[in-house]
Structure formats: structure tokens, C-alpha cells
Protein backbone atom coordinates (compact mmCIF):
# COMPACT_ATOMS: atom_id res chain seq x y z
CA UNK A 1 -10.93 -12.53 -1.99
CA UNK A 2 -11.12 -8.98 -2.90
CA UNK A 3 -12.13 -8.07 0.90
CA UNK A 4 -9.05 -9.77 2.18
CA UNK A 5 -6.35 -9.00 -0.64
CA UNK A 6 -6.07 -12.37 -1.62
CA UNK A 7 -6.17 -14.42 -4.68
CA UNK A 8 -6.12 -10.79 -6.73
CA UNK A 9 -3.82 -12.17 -9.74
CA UNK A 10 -6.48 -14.92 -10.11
CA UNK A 11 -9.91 -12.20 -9.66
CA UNK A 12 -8.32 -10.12 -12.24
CA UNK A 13 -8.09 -13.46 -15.06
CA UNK A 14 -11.81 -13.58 -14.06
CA UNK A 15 -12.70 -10.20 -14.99
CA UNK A 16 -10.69 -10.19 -18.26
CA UNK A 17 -12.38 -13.78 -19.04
CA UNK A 18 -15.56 -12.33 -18.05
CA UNK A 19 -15.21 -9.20 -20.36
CA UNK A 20 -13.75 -11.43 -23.32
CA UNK A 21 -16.70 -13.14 -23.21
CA UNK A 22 -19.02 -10.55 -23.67
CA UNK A 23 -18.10 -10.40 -26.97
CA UNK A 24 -19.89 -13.46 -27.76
CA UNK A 25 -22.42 -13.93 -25.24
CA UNK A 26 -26.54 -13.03 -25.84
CA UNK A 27 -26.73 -9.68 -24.77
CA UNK A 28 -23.26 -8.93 -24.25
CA UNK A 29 -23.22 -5.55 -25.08
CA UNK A 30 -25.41 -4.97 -21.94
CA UNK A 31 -23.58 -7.88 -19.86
CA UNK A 32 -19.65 -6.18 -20.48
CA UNK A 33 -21.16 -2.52 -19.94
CA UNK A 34 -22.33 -3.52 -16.57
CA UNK A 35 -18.86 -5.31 -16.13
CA UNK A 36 -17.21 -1.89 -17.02
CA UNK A 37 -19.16 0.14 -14.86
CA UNK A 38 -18.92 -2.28 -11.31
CA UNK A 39 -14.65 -2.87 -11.98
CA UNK A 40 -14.12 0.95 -11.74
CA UNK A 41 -13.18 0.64 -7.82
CA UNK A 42 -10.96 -2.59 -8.99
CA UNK A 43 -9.13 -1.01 -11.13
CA UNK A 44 -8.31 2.22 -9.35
CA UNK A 45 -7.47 0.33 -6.03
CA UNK A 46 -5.06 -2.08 -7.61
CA UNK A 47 -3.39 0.70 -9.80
CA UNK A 48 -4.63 -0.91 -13.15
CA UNK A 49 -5.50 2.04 -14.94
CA UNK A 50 -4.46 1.57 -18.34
CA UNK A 51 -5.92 -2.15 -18.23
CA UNK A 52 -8.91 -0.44 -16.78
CA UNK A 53 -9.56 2.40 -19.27
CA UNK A 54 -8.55 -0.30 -22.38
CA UNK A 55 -10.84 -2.62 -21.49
CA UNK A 56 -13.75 -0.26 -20.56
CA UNK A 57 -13.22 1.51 -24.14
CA UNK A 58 -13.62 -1.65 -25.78
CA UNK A 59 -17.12 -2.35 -23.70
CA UNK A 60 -17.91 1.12 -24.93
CA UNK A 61 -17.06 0.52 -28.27
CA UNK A 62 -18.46 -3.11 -28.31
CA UNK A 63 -21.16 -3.72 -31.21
CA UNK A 64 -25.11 -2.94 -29.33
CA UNK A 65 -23.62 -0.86 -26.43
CA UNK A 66 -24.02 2.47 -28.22
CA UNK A 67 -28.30 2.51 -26.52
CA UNK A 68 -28.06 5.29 -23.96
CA UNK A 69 -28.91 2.77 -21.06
CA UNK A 70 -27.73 2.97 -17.00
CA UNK A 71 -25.26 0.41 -17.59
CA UNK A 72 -23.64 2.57 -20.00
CA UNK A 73 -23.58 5.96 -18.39
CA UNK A 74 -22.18 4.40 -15.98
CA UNK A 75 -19.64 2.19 -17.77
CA UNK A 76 -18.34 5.95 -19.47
CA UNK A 77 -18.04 7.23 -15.77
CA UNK A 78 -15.71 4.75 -14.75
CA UNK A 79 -14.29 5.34 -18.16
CA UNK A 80 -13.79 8.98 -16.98
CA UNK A 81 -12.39 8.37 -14.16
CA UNK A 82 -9.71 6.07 -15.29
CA UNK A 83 -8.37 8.37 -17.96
CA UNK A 84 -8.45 10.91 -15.69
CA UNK A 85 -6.05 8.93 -13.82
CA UNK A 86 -3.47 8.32 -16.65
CA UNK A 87 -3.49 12.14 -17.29
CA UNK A 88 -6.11 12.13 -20.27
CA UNK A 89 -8.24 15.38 -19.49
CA UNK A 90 -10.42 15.92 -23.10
CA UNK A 91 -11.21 12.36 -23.15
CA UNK A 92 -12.10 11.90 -19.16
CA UNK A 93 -14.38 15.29 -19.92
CA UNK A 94 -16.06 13.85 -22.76
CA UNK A 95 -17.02 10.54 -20.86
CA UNK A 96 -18.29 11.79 -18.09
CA UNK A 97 -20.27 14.74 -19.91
CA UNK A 98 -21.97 12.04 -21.79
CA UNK A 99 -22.40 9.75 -18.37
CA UNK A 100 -24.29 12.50 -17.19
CA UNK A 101 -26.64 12.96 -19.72
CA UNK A 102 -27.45 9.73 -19.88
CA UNK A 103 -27.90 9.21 -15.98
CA UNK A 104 -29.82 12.47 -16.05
CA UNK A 105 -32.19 10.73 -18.60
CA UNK A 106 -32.80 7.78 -17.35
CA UNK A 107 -33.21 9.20 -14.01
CA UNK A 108 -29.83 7.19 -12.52
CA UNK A 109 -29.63 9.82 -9.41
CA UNK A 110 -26.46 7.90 -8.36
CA UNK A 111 -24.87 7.58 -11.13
CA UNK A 112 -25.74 11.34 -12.20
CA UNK A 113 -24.05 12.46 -8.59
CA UNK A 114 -20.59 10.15 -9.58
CA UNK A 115 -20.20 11.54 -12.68
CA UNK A 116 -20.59 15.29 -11.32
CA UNK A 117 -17.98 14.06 -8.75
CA UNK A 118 -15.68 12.81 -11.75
CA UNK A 119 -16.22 15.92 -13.91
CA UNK A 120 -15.30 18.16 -10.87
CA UNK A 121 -11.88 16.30 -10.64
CA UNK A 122 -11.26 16.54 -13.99
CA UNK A 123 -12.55 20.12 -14.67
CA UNK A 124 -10.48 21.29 -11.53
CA UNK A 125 -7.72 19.30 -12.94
CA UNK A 126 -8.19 21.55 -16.21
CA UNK A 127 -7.82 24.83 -14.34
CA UNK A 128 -11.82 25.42 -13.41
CA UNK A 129 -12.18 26.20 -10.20
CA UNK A 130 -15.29 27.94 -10.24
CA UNK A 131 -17.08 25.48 -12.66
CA UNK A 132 -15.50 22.35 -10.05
CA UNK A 133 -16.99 23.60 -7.34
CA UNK A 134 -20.27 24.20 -8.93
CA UNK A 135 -20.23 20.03 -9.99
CA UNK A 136 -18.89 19.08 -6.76
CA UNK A 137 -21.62 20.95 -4.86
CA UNK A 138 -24.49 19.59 -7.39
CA UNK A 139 -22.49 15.80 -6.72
CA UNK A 140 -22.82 16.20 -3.19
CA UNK A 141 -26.23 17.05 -3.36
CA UNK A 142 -27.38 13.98 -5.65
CA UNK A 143 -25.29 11.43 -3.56
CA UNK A 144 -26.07 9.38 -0.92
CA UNK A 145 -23.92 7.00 1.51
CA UNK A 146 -20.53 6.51 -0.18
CA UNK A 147 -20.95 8.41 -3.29
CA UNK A 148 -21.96 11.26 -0.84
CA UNK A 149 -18.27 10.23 1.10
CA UNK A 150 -16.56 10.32 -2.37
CA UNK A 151 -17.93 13.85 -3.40
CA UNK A 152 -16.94 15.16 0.03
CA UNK A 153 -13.38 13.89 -0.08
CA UNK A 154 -13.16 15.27 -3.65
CA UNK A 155 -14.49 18.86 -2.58
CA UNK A 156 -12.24 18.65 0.13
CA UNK A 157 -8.97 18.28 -1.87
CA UNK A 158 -9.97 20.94 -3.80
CA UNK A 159 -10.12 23.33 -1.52
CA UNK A 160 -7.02 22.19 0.65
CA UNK A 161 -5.15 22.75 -2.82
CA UNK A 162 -6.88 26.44 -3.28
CA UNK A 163 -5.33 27.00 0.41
CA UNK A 164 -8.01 25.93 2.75
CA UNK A 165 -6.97 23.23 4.64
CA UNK A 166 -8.49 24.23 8.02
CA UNK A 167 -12.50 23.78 5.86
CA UNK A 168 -10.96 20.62 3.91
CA UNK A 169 -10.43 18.72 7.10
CA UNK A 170 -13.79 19.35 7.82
CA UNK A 171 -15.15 18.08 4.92
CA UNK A 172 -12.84 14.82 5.22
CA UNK A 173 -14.52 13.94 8.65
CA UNK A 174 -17.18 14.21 7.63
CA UNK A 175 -16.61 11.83 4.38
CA UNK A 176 -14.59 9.28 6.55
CA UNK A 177 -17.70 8.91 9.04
CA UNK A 178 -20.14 8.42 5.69
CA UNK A 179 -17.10 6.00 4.43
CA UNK A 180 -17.06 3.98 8.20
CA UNK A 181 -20.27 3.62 8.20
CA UNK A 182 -20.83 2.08 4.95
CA UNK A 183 -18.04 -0.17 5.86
CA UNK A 184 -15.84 0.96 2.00
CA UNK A 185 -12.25 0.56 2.97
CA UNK A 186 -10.93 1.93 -0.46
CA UNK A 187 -13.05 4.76 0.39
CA UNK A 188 -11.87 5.14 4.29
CA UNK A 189 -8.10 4.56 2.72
CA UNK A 190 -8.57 7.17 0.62
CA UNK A 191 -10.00 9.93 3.09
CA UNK A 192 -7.30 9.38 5.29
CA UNK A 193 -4.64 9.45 3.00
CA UNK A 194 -5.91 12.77 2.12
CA UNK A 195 -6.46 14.12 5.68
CA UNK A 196 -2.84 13.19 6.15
CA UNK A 197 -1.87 15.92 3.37
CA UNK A 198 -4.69 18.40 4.73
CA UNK A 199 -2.43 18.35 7.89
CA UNK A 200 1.17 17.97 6.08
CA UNK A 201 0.04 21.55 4.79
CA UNK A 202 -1.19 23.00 8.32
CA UNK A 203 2.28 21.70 10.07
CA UNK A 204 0.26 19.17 12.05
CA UNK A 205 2.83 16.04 11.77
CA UNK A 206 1.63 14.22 14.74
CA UNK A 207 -1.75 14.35 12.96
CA UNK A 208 -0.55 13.45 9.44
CA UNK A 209 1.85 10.44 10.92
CA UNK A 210 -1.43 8.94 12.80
CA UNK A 211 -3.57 9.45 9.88
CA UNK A 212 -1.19 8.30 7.24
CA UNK A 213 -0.36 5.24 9.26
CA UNK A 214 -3.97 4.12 9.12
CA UNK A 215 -4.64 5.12 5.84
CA UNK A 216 -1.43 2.08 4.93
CA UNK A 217 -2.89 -0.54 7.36
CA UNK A 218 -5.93 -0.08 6.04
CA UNK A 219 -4.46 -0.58 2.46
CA UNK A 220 -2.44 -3.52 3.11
CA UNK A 221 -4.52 -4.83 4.75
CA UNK A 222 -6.73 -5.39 1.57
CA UNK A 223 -4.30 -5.16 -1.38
CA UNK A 224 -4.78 -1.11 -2.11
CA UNK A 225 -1.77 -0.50 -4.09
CA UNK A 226 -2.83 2.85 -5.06
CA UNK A 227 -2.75 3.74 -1.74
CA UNK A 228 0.35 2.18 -0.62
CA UNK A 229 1.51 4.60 -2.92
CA UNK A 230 -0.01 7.86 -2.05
CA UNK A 231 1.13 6.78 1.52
CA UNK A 232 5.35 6.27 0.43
CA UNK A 233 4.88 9.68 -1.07
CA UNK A 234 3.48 11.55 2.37
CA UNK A 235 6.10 9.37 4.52
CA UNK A 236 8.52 11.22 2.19
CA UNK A 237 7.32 14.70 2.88
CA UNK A 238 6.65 13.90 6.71
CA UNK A 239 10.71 12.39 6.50
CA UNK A 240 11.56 15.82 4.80
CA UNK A 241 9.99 17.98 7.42
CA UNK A 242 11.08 16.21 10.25
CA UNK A 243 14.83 16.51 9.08
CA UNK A 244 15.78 12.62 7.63
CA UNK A 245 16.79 13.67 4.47
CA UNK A 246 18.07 10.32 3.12
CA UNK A 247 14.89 8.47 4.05
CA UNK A 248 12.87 11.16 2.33
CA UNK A 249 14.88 11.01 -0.86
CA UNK A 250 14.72 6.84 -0.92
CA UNK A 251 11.19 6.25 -0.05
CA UNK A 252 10.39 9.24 -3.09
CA UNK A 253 12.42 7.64 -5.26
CA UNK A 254 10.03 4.35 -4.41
CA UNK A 255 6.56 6.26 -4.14
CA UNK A 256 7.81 7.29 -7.97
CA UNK A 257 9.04 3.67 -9.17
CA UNK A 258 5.25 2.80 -7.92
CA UNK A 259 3.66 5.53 -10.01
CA UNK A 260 5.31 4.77 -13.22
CA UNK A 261 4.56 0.88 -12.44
CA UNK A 262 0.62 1.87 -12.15
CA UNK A 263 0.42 4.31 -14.80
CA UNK A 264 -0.70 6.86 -12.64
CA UNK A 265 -0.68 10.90 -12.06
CA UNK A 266 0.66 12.94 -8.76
CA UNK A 267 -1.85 14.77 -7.91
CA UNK A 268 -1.77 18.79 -7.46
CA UNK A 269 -1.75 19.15 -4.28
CA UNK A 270 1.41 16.82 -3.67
CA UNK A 271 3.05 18.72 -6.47
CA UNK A 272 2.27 21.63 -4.32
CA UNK A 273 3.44 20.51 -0.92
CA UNK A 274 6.58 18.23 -2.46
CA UNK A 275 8.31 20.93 -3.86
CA UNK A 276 9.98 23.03 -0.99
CA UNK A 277 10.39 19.66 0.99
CA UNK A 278 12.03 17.73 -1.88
CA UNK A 279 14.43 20.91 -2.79
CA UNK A 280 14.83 21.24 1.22
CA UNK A 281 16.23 17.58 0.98
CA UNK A 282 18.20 17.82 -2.32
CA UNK A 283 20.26 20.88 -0.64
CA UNK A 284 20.63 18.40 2.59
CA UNK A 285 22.48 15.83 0.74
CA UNK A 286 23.92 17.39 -2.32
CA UNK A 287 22.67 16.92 -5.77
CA UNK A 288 25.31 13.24 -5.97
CA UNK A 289 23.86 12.41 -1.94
CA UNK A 290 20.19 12.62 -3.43
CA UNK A 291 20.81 11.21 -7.05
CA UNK A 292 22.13 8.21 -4.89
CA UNK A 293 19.18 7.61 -2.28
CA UNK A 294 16.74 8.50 -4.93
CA UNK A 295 17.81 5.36 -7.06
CA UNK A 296 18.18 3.35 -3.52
CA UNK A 297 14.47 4.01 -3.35
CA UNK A 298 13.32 3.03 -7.59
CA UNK A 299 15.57 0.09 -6.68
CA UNK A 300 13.85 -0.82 -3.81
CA UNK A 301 10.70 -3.68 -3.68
CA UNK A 302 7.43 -2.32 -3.25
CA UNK A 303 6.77 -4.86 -0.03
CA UNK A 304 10.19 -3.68 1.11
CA UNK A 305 8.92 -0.50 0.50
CA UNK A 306 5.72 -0.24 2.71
CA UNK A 307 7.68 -2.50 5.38
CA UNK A 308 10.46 0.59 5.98
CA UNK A 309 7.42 3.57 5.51
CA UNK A 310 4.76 1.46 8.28
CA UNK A 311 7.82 0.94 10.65
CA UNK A 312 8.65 4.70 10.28
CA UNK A 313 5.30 5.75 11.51
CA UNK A 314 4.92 3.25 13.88
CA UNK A 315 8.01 4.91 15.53
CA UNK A 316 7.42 8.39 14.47
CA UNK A 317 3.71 7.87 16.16
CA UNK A 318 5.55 6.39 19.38
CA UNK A 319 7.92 9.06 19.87
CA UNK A 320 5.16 11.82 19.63
């Protein structure tokens, strides 16, 4: 079910059955850590990230979990990651400092190179360039197959944000191939979704529209909500540039309905690239023309949504 998208409301009562009975099973300390630790990809594809980071404290916190085992330092990864994505910097630094240590000493190489991936993200995130790239670069090095893609992408985003976009394409390609070839489509959804913004920045819309419209298929195609939004937000900024100024402000105001639904942050680099667009399109339409499409767009179902942004590319991609 979770390959095709399907039966996800009735996969998610598993897991939270599954984790509710840790608390009583033999050994379920151990059992909910390694529950923890394999739902991080779950929870970050389906936009669950407060559910996520609640229910992975709680298997951190459980009675027996405290031993400094793989299933932990890798339970506090995912734990990283996901508060990371609701905007909690000290605490996504503190879990993954400790998920390193403890990979590091039980000689988890894997998990060691996701946690440097996590910590780069997060100490980026926290104004540390130098000391990002330095985790990045050791994450990279650890990681193999898709962790390897993950690091990549992540190194990548960083440097399209510090103004390198040309180097951070690169790096994508190279992290979609890894990503293919492993056959991760949250992974391949993500790189793409990316590469899109890598060319948004270079002026390369052709490029962006083709990339972004795979990066949705891909998505919907197996229930990726965190992608379908990233994607509303780029079809916004590609609608901006290419002078539809009511479309931009609508699907915006729907990428942001989406993001307040998940719980989630924008990342820097749309913060970045939105801004003259967004302005460009509030002077378009008038502060009372925008106000109005804007709430068109948080009005606006998320299937409805995706429908409007996959049509738009289809026919952006077919007139060139």
C-alpha cells in the first residue's frame, strides 16, 4: 500500500497501534525504537511531522530505551529530522548530536552518515555554513546508495542557496541517478523538486517546468504530500515569472494552506527566490487583486489543487 498510495489512512492506524503497543510488549523499548527509526520516511512523505516527532519522543522517552543501542541512534535521527521540520533547531541539534555518537560507537556507518546529513541541515539552518559543509562532506563520505543520494541533494541545496546553482545541479544529478537506481521515489521526488528551484534561480523555466512536473507525478503517484506541496509552491514562482499573476497568487495561497495543514517549514532557499516574484505579483494585481486570489488559493482543495498546478505544466511543457 505504501508503494502505490493506497490504503495510507489505514497504514498509519497500524503504526500508531504498533507503537501503542510497545508499551506493553517484552522488549518494547527495543521493538518501538526500531518502529521510530524505520517511520522517519513515513512521516516526512505524508507531511505528519508533529505526529511523527510526538510519537518518536515518546519511543525515546519510553521506560528501557535510554541503552545507547543502533535502534536508538537511529530512532533520535529521525527524531532530528522531524523537529527540524516543524522549525525546532536546539532540539533537532541535540538529537542528532547524540545519534551520532551513538552510531559512531556502535560502529552504525549508515546511520552515522544520516545523522551528519541531518545535522548539516539543521546547522546550515542555524546560520553555519562552514561547519554544514564540513558534516555534509563527512555524510557523503560515510553513505552509500540512497543515504549517499540524500547527502548529495542536501549539499546541493546548500550551495544553490549560498548562490551556486550552476555546482548544485551537478550534485542533484548525480543524487537523482543514486536515487533511480535504488528505485526510492520519495528520494527521486525530492531531487527533482529541488533541481526545479536550482533552475527557477538560473532563469531556466523550460528546465524547472519539466523537472517540477515529474517531481508531482512522481508524488501523486504514491501519496507524497510533502511534495505535492513543495511542487504548488515552484508552479507559483514559475506562474510569477512567466507573467500569470493571478495563478501565482492562488496556487501560493494553496502551497501555504498545505504547509500550515502539515506543520511544516519553507525552506531558505524558497524564501529566497519567492520574494521578488511574490512582490512582482502583488504590484500586478494590487494589494485587494492579490488579498483576493490569495484566499481563492487557502480556499481551494488540495486534489483541486495539484489538478490546476499538473495541468499548468503539462501546458507550460507543451508550449515550450
Amino acid at each position: 500500500s505504501a508503494k502505490t498510495g493506497k490504503g495510507i489512512p489505514e497504514l498509519l492506524e497500524n503504526i500508531l497501534v504498533a507503537h501503542d503497543w510497545s508499551d506493553r510488549a517484552d522488549g518494547g523499548a527495543e521493538k518501538g525504537l526500531r518502529l521510530a527509526g524505520g517511520m522517519r520516511l513515513f512521516w516526512i512523505v505524508r507531511g505528519h511531522f508533529d505526529l511523527g516527532l510526538r510519537t518518536t519522543r515518546q519511543a525515546l522517552d519510553r521506560e528501557g530505551a535510554a541503552l545507547a543501542t543502533a535502534a536508538r541512534g537511529r530512532a533520535l535521527s529521525s527524531g532530528g529530522l522531524l523537529a527540524h521540520r516543524v522549525g525546532d533547531q536546539e532540539s533537532a541539534r541535540a538529537l542528532l548530536e547524540e545519534s551520532i555518537s551513538i552510531a559512531h560507537s556502535v560502529g552504525d556507518h549508515s546511520g552515522a552518515a544520516r545523522g551528519l546529513n541531518f545535522l548539516g541541515i539543521v546547522t546550515f539552518t542555524r546560520g553555519d555554513a562552514r561547519a554544514a559543509h564540513g558534516y555534509l562532506e563527512g555524510a557523503i563520505a560515510l553513505a552509500e546508495g540512497v543515504d549517499r543520494a540524500s547527502a548529495l541533494n542536501s549539499l546541493a541545496t546548500i550551495m544553490n542557496v549560498e548562490g551556486d546553482p550552476r555546482q548544485a545541479i551537478l550534485l542533484y544529478e548525480q543524487g537523482l541517478a543514486l536515487a533511480r537506481g535504488v528505485g526510492s521515489s520519495s528520494h527521486e521526488a525530492a531531487i527533482l523538486e529541488n533541481l526545479s528551484m536550482a533552475r527557477i534561480v538560473l532563469e531556466e523555466y523550460a528546465g524547472a517546468r519539466a523537472s517540477a512536473l515529474e517531481a508531482l507525478e512522481l508524488g501523486e503517484s504514491v501519496a507524497l504530500i510533502a511534495t505535492r506541496q513543495g511542487v504548488l509552491e515552484i508552479v507559483s514562482l514559475l506562474a510569477a515569472a512567466g507573467g500569470e499573476p493571478e495563478r501565482a497568487a492562488r496556487l501560493w495561497g494553496a502551497a501555504d494552506a498545505l504547509l500550515e495543514r502539515i506543520g511544516g517549514q519553507r525552506s531558505a532557499l524558497k524564501e529566497r527566490v519567492m520574494l521578488p516574484l511574490i512582490t512582482r505579483t502583488r504590484q500586478a494585481l494590487g494589494e485587494a487583486g492579490f488579498a483576493a486570489a490569495y484566499a481563492s488559493g487557502l480556499a481551494l482543495a488540495d486534489d483541486a489543487a495539484a489538478a490546476e498546478a499538473r495541468e499548468w505544466l503539462r501546458g507550460a511543457a507543451g508550449r515550450g
